[in-house]
N, C-alpha and C. Protein backbone atom coordinates (compact mmCIF):
# COMPACT_ATOMS: atom_id res chain seq x y z
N UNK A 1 90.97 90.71 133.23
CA UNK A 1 90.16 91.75 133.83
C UNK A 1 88.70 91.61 133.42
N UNK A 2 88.51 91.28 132.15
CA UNK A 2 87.48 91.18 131.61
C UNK A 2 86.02 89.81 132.56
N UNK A 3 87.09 88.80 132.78
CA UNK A 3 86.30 87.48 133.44
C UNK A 3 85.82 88.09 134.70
N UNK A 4 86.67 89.22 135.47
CA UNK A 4 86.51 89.13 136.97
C UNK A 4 85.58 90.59 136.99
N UNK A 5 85.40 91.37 136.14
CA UNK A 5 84.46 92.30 136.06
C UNK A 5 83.20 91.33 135.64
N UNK A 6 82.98 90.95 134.98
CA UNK A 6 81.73 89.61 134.39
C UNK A 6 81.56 88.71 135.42
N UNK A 7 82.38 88.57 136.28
CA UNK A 7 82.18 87.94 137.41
C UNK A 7 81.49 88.58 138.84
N UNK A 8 82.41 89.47 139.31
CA UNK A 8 81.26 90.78 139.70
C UNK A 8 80.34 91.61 139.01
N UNK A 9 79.84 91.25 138.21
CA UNK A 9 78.54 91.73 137.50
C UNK A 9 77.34 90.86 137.74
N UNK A 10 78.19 89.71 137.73
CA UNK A 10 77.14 88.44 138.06
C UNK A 10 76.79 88.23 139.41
N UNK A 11 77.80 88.28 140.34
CA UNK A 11 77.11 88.35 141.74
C UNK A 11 75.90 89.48 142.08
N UNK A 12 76.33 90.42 141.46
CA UNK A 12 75.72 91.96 141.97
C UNK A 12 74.07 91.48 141.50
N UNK A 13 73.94 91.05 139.85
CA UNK A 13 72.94 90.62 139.60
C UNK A 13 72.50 89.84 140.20
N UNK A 14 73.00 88.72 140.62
CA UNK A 14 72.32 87.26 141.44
C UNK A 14 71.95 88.24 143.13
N UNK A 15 73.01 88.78 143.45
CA UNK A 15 72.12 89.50 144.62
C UNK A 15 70.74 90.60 144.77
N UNK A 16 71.34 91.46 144.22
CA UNK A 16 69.98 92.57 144.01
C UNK A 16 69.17 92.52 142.95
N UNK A 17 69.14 91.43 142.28
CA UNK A 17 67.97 91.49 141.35
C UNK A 17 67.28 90.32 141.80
N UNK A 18 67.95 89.27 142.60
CA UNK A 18 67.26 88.12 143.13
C UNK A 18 66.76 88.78 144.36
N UNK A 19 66.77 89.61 145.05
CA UNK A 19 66.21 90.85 146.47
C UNK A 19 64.90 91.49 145.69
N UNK A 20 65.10 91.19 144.40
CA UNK A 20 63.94 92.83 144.18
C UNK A 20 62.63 91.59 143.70
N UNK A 21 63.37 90.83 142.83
CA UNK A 21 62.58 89.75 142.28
C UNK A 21 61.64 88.61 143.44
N UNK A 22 62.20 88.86 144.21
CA UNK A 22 62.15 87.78 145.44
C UNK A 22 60.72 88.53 146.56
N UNK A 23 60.91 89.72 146.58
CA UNK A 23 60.11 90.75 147.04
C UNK A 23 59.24 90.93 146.21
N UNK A 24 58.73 91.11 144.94
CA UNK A 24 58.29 91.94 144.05
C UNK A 24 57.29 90.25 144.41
N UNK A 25 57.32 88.80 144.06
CA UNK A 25 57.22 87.48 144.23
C UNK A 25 56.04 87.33 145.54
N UNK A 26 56.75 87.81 146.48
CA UNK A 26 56.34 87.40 147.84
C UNK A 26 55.00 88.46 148.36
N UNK A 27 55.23 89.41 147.37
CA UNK A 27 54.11 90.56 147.69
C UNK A 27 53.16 90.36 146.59
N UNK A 28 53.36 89.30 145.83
CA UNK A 28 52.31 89.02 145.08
C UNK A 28 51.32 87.73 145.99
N UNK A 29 51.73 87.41 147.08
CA UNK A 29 50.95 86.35 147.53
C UNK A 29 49.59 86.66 148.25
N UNK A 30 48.61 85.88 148.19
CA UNK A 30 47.36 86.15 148.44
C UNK A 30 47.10 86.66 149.81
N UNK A 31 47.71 85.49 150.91
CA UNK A 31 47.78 85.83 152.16
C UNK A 31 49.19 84.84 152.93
N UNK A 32 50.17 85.97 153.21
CA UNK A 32 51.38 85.52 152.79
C UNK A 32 51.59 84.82 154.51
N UNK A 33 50.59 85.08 155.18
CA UNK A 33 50.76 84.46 156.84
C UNK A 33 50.23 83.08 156.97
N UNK A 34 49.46 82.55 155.70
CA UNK A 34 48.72 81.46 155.21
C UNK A 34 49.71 80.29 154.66
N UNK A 35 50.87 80.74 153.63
CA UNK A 35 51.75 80.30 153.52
C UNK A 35 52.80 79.69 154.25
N UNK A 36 53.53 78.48 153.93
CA UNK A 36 54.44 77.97 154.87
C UNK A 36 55.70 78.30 154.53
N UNK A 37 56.69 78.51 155.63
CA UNK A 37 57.83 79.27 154.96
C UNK A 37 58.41 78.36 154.47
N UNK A 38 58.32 76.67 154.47
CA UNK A 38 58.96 75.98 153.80
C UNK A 38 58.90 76.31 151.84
N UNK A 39 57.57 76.52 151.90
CA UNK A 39 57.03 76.80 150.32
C UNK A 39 57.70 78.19 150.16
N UNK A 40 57.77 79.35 150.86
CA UNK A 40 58.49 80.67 150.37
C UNK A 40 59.39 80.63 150.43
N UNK A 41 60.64 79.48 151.05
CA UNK A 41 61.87 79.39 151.20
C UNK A 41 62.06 78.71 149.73
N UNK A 42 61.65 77.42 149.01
CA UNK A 42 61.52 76.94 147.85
C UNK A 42 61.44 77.62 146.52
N UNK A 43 60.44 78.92 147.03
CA UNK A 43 60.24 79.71 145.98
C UNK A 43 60.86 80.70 145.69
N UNK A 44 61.35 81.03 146.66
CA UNK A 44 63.07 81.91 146.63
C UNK A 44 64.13 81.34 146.63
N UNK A 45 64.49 80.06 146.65
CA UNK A 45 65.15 79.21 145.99
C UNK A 45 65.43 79.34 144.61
N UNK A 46 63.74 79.13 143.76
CA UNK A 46 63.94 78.80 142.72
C UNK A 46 64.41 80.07 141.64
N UNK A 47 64.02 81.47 142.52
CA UNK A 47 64.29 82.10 141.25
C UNK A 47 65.53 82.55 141.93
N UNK A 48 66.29 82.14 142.46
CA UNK A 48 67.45 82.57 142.37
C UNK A 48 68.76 81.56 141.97
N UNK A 49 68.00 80.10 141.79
CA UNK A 49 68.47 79.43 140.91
C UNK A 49 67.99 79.76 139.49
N UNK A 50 67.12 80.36 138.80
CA UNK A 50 66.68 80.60 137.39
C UNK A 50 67.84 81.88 137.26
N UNK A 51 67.98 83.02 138.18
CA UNK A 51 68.58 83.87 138.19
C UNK A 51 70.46 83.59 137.63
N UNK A 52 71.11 82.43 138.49
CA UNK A 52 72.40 82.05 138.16
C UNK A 52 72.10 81.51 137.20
N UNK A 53 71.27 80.43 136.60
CA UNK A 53 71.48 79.64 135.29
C UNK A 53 70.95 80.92 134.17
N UNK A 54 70.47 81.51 134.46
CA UNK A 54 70.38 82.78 133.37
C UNK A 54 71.76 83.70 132.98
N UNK A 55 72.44 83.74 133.80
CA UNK A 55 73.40 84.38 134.03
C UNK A 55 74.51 84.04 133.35
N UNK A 56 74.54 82.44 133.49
CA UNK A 56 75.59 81.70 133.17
C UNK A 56 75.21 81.73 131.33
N UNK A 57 74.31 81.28 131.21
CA UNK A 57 73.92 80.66 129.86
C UNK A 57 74.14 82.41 129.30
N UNK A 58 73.56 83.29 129.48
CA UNK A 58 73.88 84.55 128.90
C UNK A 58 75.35 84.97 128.58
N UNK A 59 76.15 84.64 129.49
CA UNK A 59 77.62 85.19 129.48
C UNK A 59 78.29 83.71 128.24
N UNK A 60 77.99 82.48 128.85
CA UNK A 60 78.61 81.41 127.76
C UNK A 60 78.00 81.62 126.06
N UNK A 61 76.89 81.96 126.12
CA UNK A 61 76.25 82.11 124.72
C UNK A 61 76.31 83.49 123.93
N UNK A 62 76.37 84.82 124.95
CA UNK A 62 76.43 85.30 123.80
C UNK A 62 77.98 86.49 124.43
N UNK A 63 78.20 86.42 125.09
CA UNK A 63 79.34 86.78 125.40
C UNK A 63 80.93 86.64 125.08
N UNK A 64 80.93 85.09 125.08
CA UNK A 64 82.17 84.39 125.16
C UNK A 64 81.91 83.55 123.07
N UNK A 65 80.89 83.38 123.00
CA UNK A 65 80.22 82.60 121.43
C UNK A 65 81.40 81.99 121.32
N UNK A 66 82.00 80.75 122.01
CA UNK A 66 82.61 79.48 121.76
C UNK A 66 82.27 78.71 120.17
N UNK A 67 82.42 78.67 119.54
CA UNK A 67 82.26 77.89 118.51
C UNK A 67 82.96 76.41 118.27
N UNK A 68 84.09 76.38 119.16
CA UNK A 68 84.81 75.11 119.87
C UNK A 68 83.61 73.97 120.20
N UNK A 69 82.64 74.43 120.68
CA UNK A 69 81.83 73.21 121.16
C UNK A 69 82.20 73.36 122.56
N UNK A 70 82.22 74.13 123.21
CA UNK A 70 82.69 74.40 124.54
C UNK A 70 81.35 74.23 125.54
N UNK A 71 80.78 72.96 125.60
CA UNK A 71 79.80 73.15 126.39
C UNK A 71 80.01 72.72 127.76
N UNK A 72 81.11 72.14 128.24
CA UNK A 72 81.25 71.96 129.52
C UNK A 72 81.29 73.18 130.68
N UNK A 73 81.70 74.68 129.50
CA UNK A 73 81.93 75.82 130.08
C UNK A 73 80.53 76.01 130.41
N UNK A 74 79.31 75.78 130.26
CA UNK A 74 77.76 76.22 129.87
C UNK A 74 77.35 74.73 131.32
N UNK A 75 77.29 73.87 130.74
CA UNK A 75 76.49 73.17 131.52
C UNK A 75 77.21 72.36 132.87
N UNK A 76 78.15 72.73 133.16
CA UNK A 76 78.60 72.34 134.37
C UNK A 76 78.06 73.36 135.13
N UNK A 77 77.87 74.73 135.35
CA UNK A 77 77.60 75.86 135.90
C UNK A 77 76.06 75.69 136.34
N UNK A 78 75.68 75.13 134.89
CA UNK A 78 74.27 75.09 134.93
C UNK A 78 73.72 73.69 136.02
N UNK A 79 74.08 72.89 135.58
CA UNK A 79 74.22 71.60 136.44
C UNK A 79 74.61 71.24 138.32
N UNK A 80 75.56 72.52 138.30
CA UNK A 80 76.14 72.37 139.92
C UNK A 80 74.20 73.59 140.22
N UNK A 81 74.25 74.52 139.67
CA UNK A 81 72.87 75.17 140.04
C UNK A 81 71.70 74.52 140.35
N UNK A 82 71.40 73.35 139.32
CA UNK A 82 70.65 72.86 139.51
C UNK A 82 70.26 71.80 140.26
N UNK A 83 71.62 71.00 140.76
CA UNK A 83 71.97 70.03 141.76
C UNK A 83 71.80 70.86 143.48
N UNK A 84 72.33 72.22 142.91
CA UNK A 84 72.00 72.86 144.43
C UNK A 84 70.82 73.59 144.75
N UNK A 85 69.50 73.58 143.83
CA UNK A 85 68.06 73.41 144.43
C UNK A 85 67.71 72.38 144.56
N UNK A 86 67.85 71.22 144.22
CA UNK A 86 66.99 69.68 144.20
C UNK A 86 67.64 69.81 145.56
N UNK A 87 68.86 69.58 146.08
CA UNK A 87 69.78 69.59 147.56
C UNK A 87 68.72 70.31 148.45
N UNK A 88 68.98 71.71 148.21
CA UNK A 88 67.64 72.33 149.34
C UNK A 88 66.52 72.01 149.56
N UNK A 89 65.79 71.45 148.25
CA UNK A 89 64.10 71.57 148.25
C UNK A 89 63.99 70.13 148.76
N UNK A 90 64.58 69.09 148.75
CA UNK A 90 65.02 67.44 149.12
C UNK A 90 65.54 67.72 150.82
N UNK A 91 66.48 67.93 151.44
CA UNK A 91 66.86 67.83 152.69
C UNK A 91 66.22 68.43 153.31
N UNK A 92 66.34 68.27 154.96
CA UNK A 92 65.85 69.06 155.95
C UNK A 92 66.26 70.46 155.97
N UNK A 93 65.44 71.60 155.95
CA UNK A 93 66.17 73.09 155.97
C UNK A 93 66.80 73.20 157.39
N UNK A 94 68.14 73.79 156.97
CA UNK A 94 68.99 74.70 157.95
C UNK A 94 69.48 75.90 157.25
N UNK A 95 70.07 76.39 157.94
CA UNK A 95 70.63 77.82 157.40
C UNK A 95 71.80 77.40 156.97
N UNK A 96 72.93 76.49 157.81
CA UNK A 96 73.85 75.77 156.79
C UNK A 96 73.44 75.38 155.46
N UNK A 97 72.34 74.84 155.30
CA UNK A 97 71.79 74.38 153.53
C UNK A 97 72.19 75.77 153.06
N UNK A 98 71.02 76.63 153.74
CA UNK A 98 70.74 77.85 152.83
C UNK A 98 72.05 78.54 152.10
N UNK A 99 73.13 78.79 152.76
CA UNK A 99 74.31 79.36 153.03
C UNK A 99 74.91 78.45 151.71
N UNK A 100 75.12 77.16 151.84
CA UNK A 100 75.61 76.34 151.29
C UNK A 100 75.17 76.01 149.17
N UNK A 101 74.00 76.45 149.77
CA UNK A 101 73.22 76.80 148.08
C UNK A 101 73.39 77.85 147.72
N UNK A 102 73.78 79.34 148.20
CA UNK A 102 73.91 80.14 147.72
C UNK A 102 75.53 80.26 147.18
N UNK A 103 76.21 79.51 148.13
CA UNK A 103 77.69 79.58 147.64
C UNK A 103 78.19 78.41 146.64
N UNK A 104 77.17 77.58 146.59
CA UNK A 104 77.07 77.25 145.37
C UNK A 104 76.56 77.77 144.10
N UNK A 105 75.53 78.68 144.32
CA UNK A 105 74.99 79.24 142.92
C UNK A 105 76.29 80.33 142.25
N UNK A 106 77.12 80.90 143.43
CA UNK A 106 78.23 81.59 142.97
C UNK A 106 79.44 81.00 142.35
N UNK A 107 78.94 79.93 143.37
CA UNK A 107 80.21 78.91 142.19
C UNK A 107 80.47 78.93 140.89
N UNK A 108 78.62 78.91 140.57
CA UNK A 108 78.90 78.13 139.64
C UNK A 108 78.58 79.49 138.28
N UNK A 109 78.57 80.77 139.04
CA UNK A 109 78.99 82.28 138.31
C UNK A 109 80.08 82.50 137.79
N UNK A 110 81.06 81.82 139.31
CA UNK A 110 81.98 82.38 139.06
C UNK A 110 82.97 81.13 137.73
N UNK A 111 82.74 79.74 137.42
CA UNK A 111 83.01 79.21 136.96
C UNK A 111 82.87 79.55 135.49
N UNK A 112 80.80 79.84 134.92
CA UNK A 112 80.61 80.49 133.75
C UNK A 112 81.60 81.33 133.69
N UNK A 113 81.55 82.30 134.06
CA UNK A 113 82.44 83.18 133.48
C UNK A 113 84.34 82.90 133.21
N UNK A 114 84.43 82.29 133.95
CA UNK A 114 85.89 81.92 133.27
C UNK A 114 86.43 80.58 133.07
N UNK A 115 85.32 80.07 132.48
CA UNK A 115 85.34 79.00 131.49
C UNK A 115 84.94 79.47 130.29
N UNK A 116 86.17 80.09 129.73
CA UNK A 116 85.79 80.38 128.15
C UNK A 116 86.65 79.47 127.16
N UNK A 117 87.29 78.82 127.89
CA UNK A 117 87.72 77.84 126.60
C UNK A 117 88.27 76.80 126.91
């Protein structure tokens, strides 16, 4: 019960705090009609990849405190995250990508969290 509550904790975070963060971001821009949406698509990319690898590394480090040496639970999560922005910011954008990176960043939530040993 414990993994799958930590697991929906983590989506909820990766969604509405990557919405507020993402907004809060985009309304900081100088002149945001000047901008290309390729660059605001990238940049909402990235913090919502910083958002899952935060997530992950928080729940493996101080949550779960493996002392096993359990780092495959930590950096595989972190690794599929990070393989799925280089993927977006590298290929041609579609909304299949988009779709496809986000259900990867959950992946790799839902993996942190129940990879505890």
């Amino acid at each position: 019960m414990k993994k799958f509550l930590l697991t929906i904790l983590g989506i909820a975070i990766y969604i509405l705090l990557g919405w507020l963060i993402k907004d809060i971001v985009s309304a900081n821009y100088s002149n945001p009609m000047d901008m290309l949406v390729l660059d605001m698509i990238k940049h909402e990319a990235l913090i919502y990849c910083i958002l899952a690898v935060g997530y992950v590394f928080v729940i493996q480090c101080f949550v779960y405190q493996n002392s096993d040496g359990n780092e495959a639970g930590m950096w595989l999560p972190i690794g599929l995250c990070v393989a799925s922005y280089f993927l977006l910011t590298t290929l041609s954008l579609s909304s299949g990508l988009i779709i496809a990176y986000n259900l990867l960043n959950v992946i790799a939530i839902v993996i942190g969290c129940y990879m505890d040993k």
